[in-house]
C-alpha atoms as a PDB file:
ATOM      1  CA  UNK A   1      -3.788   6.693   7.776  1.00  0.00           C
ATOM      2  CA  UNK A   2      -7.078   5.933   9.833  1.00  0.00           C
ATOM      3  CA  UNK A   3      -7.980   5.618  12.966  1.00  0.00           C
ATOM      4  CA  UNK A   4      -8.602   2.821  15.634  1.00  0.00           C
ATOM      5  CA  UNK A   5      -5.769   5.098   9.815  1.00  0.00           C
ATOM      6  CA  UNK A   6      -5.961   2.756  -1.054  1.00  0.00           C
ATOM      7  CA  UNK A   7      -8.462   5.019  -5.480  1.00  0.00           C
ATOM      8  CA  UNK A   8      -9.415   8.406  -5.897  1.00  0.00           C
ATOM      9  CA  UNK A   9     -13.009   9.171  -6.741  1.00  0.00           C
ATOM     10  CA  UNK A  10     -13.485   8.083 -10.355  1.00  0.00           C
ATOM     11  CA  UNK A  11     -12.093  11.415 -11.786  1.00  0.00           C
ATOM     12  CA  UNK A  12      -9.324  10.227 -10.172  1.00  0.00           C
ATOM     13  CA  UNK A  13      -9.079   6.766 -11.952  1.00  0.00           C
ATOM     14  CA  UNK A  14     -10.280   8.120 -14.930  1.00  0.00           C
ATOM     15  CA  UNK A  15      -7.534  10.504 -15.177  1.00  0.00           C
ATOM     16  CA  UNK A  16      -4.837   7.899 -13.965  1.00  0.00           C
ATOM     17  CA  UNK A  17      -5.933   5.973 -17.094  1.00  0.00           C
ATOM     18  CA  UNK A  18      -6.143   8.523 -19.202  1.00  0.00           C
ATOM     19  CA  UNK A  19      -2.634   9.431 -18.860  1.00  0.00           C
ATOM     20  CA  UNK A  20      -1.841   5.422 -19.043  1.00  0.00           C
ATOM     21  CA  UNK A  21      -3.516   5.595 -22.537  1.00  0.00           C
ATOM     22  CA  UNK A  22      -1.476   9.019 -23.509  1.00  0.00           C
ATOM     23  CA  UNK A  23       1.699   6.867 -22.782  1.00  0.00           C
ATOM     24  CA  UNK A  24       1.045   3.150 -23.876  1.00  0.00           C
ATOM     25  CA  UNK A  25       3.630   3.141 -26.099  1.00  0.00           C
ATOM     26  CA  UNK A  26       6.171   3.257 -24.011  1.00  0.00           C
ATOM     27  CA  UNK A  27       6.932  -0.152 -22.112  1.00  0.00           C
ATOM     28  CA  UNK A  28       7.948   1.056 -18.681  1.00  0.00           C
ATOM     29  CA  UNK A  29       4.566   2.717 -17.908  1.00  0.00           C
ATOM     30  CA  UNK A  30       1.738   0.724 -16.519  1.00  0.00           C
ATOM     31  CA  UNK A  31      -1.188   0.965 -14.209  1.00  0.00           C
ATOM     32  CA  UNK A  32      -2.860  -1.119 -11.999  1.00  0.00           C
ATOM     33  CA  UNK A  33      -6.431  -0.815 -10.713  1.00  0.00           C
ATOM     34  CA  UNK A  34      -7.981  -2.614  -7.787  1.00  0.00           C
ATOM     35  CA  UNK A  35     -11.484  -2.845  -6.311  1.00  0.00           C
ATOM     36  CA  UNK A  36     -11.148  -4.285  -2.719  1.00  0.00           C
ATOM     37  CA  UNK A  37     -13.948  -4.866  -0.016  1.00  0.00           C
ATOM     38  CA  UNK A  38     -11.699  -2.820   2.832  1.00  0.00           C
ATOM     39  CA  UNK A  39      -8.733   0.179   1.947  1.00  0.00           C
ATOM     40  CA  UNK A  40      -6.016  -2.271   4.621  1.00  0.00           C
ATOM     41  CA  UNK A  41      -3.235  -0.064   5.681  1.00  0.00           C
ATOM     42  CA  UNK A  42      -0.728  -1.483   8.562  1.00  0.00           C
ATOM     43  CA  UNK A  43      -3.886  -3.129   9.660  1.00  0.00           C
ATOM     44  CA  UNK A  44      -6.261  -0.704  10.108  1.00  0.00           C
ATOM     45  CA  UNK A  45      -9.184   0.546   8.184  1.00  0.00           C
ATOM     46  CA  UNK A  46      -8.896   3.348   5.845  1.00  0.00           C
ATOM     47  CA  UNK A  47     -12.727   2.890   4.779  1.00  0.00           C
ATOM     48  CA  UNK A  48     -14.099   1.818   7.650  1.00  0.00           C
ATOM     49  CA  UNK A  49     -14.064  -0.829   6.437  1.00  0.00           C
ATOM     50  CA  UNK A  50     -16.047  -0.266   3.170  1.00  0.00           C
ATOM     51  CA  UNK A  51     -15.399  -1.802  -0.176  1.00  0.00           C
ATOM     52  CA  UNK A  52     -12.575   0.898  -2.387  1.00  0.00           C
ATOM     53  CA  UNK A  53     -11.863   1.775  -5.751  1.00  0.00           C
ATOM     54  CA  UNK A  54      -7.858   1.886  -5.692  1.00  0.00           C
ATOM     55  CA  UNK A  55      -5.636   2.913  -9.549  1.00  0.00           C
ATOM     56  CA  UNK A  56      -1.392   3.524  -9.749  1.00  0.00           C
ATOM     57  CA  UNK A  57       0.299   4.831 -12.833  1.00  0.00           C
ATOM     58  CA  UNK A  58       3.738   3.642 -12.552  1.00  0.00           C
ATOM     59  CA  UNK A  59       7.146   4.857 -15.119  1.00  0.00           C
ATOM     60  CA  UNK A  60      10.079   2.594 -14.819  1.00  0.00           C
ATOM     61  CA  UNK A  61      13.736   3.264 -16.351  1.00  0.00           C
ATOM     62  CA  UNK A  62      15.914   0.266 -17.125  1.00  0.00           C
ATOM     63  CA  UNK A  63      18.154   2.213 -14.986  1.00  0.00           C
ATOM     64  CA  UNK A  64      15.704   1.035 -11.952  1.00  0.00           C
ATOM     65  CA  UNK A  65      14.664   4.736 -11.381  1.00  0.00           C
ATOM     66  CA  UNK A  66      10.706   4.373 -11.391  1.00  0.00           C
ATOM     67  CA  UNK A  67       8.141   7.460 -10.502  1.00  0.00           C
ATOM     68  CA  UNK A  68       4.726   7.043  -9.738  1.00  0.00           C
ATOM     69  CA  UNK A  69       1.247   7.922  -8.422  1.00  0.00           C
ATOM     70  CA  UNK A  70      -1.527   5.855  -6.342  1.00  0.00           C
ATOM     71  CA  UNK A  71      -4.884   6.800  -5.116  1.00  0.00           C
ATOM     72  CA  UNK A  72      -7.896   5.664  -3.323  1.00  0.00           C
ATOM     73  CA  UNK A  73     -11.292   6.689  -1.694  1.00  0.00           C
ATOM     74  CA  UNK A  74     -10.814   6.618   2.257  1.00  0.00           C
ATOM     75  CA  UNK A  75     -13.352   7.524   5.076  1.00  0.00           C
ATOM     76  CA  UNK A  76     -11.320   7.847   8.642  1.00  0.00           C
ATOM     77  CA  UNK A  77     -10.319  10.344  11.308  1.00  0.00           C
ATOM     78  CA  UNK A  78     -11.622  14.246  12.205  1.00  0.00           C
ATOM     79  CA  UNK A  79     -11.879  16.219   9.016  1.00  0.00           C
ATOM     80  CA  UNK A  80     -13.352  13.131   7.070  1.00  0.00           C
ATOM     81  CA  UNK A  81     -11.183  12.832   3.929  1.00  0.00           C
ATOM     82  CA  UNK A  82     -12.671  11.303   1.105  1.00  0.00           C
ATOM     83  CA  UNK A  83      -9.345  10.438  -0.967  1.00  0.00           C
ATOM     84  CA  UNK A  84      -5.892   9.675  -0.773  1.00  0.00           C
ATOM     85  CA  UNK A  85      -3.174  10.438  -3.215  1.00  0.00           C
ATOM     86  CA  UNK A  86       0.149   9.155  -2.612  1.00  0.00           C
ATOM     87  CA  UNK A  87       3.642  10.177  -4.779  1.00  0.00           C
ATOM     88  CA  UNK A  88       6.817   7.917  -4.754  1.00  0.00           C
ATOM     89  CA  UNK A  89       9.586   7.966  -6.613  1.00  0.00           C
ATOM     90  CA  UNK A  90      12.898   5.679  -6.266  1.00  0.00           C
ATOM     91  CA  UNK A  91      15.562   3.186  -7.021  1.00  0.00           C
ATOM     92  CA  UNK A  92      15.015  -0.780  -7.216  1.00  0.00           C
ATOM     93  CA  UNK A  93      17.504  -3.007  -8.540  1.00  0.00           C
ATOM     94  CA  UNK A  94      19.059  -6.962  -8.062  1.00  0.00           C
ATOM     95  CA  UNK A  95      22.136  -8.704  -8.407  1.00  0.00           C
ATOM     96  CA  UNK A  96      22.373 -12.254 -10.832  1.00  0.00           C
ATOM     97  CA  UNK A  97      22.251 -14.136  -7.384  1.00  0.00           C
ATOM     98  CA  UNK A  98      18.277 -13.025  -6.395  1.00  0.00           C
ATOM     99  CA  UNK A  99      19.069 -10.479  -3.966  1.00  0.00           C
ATOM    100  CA  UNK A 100      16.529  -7.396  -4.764  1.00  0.00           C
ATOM    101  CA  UNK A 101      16.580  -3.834  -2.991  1.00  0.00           C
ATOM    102  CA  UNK A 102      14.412  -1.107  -3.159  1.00  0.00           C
ATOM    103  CA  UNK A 103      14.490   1.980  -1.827  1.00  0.00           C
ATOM    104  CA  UNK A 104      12.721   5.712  -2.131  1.00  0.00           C
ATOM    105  CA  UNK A 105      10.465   8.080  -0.476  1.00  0.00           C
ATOM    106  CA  UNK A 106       6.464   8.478  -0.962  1.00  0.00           C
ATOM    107  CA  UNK A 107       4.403  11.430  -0.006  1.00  0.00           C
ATOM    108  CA  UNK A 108       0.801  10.819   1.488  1.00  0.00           C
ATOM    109  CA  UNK A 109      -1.614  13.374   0.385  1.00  0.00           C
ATOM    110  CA  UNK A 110      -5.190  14.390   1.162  1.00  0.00           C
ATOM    111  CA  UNK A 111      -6.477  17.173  -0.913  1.00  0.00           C
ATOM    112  CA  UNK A 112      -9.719  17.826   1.301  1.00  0.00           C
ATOM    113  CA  UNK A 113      -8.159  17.475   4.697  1.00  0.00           C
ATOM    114  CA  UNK A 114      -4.579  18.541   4.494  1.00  0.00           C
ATOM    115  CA  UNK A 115      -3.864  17.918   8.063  1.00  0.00           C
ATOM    116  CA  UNK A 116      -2.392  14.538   7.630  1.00  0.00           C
ATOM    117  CA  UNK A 117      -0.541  14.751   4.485  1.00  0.00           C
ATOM    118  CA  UNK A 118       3.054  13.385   5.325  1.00  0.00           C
ATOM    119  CA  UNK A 119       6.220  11.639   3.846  1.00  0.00           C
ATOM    120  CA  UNK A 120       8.210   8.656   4.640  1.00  0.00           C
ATOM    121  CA  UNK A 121      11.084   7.251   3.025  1.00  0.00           C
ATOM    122  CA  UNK A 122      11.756   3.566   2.748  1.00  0.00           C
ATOM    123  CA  UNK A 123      14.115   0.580   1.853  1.00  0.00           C
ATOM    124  CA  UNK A 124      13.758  -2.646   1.216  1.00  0.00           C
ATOM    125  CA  UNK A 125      15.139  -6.084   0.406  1.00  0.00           C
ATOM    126  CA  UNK A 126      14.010  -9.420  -1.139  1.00  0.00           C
ATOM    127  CA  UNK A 127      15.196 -12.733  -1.922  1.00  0.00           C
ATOM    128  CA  UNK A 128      13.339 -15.555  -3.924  1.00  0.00           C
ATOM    129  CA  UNK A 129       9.948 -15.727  -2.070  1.00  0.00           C
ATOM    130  CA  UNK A 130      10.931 -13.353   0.993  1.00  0.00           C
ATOM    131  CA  UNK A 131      10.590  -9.738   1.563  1.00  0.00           C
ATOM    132  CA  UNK A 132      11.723  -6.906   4.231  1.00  0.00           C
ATOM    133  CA  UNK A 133      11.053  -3.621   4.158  1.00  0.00           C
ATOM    134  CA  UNK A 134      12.080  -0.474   6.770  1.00  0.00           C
ATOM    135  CA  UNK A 135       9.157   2.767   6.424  1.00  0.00           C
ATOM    136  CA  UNK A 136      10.403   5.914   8.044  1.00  0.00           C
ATOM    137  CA  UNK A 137       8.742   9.342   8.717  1.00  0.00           C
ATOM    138  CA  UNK A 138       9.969  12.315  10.511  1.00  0.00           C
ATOM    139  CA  UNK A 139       6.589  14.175  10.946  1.00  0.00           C
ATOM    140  CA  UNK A 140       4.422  10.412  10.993  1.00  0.00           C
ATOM    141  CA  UNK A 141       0.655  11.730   9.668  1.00  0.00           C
ATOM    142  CA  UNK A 142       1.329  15.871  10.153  1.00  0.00           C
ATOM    143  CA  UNK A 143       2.015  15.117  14.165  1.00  0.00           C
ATOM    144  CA  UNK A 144       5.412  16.218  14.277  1.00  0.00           C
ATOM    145  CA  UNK A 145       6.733  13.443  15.933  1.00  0.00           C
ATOM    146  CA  UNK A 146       8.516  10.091  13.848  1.00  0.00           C
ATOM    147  CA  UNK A 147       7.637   6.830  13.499  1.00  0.00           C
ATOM    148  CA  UNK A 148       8.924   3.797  11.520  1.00  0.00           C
ATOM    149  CA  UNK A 149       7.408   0.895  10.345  1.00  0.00           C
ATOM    150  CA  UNK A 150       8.716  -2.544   9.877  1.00  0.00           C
ATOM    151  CA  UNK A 151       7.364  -5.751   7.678  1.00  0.00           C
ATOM    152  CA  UNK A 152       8.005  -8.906   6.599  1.00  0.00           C
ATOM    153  CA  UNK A 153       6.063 -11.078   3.915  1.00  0.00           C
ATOM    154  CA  UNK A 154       6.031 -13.884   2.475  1.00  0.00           C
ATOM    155  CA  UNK A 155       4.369 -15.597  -1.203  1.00  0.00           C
ATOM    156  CA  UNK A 156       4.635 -19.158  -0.995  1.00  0.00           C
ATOM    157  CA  UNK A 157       3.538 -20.943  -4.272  1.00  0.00           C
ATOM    158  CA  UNK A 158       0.856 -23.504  -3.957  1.00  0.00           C
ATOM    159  CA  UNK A 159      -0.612 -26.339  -6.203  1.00  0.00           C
ATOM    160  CA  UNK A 160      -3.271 -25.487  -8.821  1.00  0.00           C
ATOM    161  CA  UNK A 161      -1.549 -21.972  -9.754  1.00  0.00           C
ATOM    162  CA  UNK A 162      -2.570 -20.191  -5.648  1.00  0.00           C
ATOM    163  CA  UNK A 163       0.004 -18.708  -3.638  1.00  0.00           C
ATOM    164  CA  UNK A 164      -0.243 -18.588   0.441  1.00  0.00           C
ATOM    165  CA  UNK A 165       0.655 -14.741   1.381  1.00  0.00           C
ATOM    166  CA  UNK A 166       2.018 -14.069   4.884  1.00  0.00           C
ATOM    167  CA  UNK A 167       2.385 -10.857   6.017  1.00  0.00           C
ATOM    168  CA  UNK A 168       3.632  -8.848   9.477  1.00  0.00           C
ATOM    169  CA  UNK A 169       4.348  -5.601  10.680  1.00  0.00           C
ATOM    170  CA  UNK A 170       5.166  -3.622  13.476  1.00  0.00           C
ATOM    171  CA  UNK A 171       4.824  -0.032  13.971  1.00  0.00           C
ATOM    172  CA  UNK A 172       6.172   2.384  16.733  1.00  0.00           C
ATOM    173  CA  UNK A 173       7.203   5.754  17.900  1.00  0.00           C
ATOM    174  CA  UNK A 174       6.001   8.776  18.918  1.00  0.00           C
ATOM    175  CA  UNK A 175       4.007   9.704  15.910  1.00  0.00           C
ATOM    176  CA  UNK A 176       2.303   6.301  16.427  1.00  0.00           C
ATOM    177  CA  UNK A 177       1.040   7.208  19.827  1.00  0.00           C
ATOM    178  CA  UNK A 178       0.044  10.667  18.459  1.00  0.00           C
ATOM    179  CA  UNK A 179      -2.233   9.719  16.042  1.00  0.00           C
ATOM    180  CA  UNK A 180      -3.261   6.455  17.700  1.00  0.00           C
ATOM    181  CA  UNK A 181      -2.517   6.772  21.495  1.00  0.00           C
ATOM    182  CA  UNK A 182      -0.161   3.149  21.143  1.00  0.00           C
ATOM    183  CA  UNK A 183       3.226   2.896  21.844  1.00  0.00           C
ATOM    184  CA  UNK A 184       2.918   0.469  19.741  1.00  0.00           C
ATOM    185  CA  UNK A 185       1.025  -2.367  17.885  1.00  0.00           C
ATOM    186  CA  UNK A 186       1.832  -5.420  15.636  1.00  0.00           C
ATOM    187  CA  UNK A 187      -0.382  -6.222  12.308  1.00  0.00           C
ATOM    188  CA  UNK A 188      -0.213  -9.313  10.368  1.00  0.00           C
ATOM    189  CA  UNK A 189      -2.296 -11.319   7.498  1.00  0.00           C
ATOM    190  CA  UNK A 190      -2.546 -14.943   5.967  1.00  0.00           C
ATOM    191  CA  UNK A 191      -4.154 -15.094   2.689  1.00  0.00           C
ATOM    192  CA  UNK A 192      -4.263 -16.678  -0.651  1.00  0.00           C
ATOM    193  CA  UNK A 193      -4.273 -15.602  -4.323  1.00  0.00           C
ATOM    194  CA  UNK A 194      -4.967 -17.040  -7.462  1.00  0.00           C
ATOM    195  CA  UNK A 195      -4.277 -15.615 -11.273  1.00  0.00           C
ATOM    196  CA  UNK A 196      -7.123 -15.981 -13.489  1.00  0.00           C
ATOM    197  CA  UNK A 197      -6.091 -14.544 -17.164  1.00  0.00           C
ATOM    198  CA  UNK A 198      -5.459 -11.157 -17.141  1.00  0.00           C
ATOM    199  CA  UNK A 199      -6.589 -10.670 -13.369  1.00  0.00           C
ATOM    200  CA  UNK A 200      -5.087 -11.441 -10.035  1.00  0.00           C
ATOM    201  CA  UNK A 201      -7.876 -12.139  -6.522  1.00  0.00           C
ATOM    202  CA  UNK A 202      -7.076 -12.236  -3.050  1.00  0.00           C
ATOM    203  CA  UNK A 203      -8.575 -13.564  -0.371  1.00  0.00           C
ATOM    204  CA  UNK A 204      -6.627 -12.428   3.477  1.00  0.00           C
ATOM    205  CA  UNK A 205      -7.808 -12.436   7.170  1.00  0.00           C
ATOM    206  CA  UNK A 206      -6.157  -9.310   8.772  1.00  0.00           C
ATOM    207  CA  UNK A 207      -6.018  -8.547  12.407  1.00  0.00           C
ATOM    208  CA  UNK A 208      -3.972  -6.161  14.999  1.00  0.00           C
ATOM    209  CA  UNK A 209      -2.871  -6.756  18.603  1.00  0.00           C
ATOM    210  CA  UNK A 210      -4.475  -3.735  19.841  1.00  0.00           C
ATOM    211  CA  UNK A 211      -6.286  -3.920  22.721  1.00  0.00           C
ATOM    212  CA  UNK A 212     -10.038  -3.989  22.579  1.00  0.00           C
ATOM    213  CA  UNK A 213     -10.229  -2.870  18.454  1.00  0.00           C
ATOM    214  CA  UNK A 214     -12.571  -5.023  16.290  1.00  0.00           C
ATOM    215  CA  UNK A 215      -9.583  -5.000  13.844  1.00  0.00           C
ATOM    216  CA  UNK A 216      -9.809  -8.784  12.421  1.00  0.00           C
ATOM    217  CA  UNK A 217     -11.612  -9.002   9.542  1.00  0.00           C
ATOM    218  CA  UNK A 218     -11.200 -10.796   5.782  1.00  0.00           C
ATOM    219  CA  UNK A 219     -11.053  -8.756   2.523  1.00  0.00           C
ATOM    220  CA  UNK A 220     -11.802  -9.726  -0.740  1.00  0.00           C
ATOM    221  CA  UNK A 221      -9.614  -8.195  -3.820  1.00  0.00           C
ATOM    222  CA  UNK A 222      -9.515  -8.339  -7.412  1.00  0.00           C
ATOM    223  CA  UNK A 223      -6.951  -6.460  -9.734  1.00  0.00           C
ATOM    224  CA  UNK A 224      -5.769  -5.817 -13.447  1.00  0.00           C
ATOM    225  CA  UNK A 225      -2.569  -4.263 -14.650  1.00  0.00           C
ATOM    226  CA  UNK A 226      -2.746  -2.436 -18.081  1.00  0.00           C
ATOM    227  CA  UNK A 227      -1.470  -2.475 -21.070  1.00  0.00           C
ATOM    228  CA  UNK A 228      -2.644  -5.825 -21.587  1.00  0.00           C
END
């Protein structure tokens, strides 16, 4: 989480992939790996706002128990972490009607500069193009204090195979004004994405309402998800 708060170092990828290949027979495991011009997290830099290498390796049950792992360079805050490794694991399910839920707990880690790692537990729901989720953490970025964070999004499909992505958030409590000095601050984004084969690019304008941060900016993505 920088401050005004995505993968690893390529040993980090490297092994993420590695253990995709060890397990590419089985059909719930996947992995994803981005390269984005900006690390975006609740709409503020993780990079400052340099370009990131960013990998998952994902294990899904039918049962709609999934565990996972997600990583990313980062460059914020006192200390100066250089990666992020974040651990989830949780339940996501539907009913025959569209209605989708989600809900877990992830663990934010920084092996150089253990002074922010923290956990928050989440839940979520989603219907047809629309999305909610609730983020939760009793010690918000190692502060001791809590903080939860609310979004909404949106994909709306678009001629010629884009989508228009809408996104807003809101963040608050104490822990928010502990590691930011705001009581609290909304984020949001409007962006587009297109599908091109096996690869998926994104094009959003992010900003904050914090006052006096240079937060707006756009950032450029492009992703895979393996096996192919």
């Amino acid at each position: 989480m920088g401050y005004p708060r995505t993968l690893a170092p390529h040993s980090v990828v490297l092994g993420l992939v590695g253990l995709l290949g060890a397990g590419v027979a089985a059909a719930e495991v996947s992995s994803t790996i981005t390269l984005t011009s900006d690390y975006d997290w609740r709409g503020i830099t993780q990079t400052d706002e340099d370009p990131a290498l960013q990998a998952s390796i994902d294990w899904a049950d039918d049962s709609g128990w999934y565990v996972g792992a997600w990583a990313s360079n980062v460059d914020f805050g006192p200390g100066d972490p250089n990666y992020e490794v974040d651990l989830y694991t949780g339940f996501s399910g539907g009913d025959e009607d569209g209605l989708g839920w989600d809900v877990g707990i992830q663990y934010y880690a920084y092996p150089e500069e253990s002074d922010f790692n923290f956990p928050e537990i989440y839940g979520g729901l989603s219907y047809g193009m629309f999305s909610g989720k609730l983020w939760y953490s009793n010690d918000f970025a190692n502060t001791d204090e809590s903080a939860f964070y609310l979004e909404g999004a949106a994909a709306i499909p678009l001629p010629a195979n884009l989508t228009l992505d809408l996104h807003v958030g809101y963040s608050d409590g104490d822990g928010v004004e502990a590691s930011y000095g705001l009581s609290n601050y909304f984020d949001y984004s409007v962006g587009v994405s297109y599908t091109i084969e096996k690869f998926d690019l994104s094009l959003k304008y992010v900003d904050t309402d914090i006052d006096g941060a240079d937060t707006d900016r756009l950032i450029f993505s492009i992703s895979t998800t393996l096996p192919w």
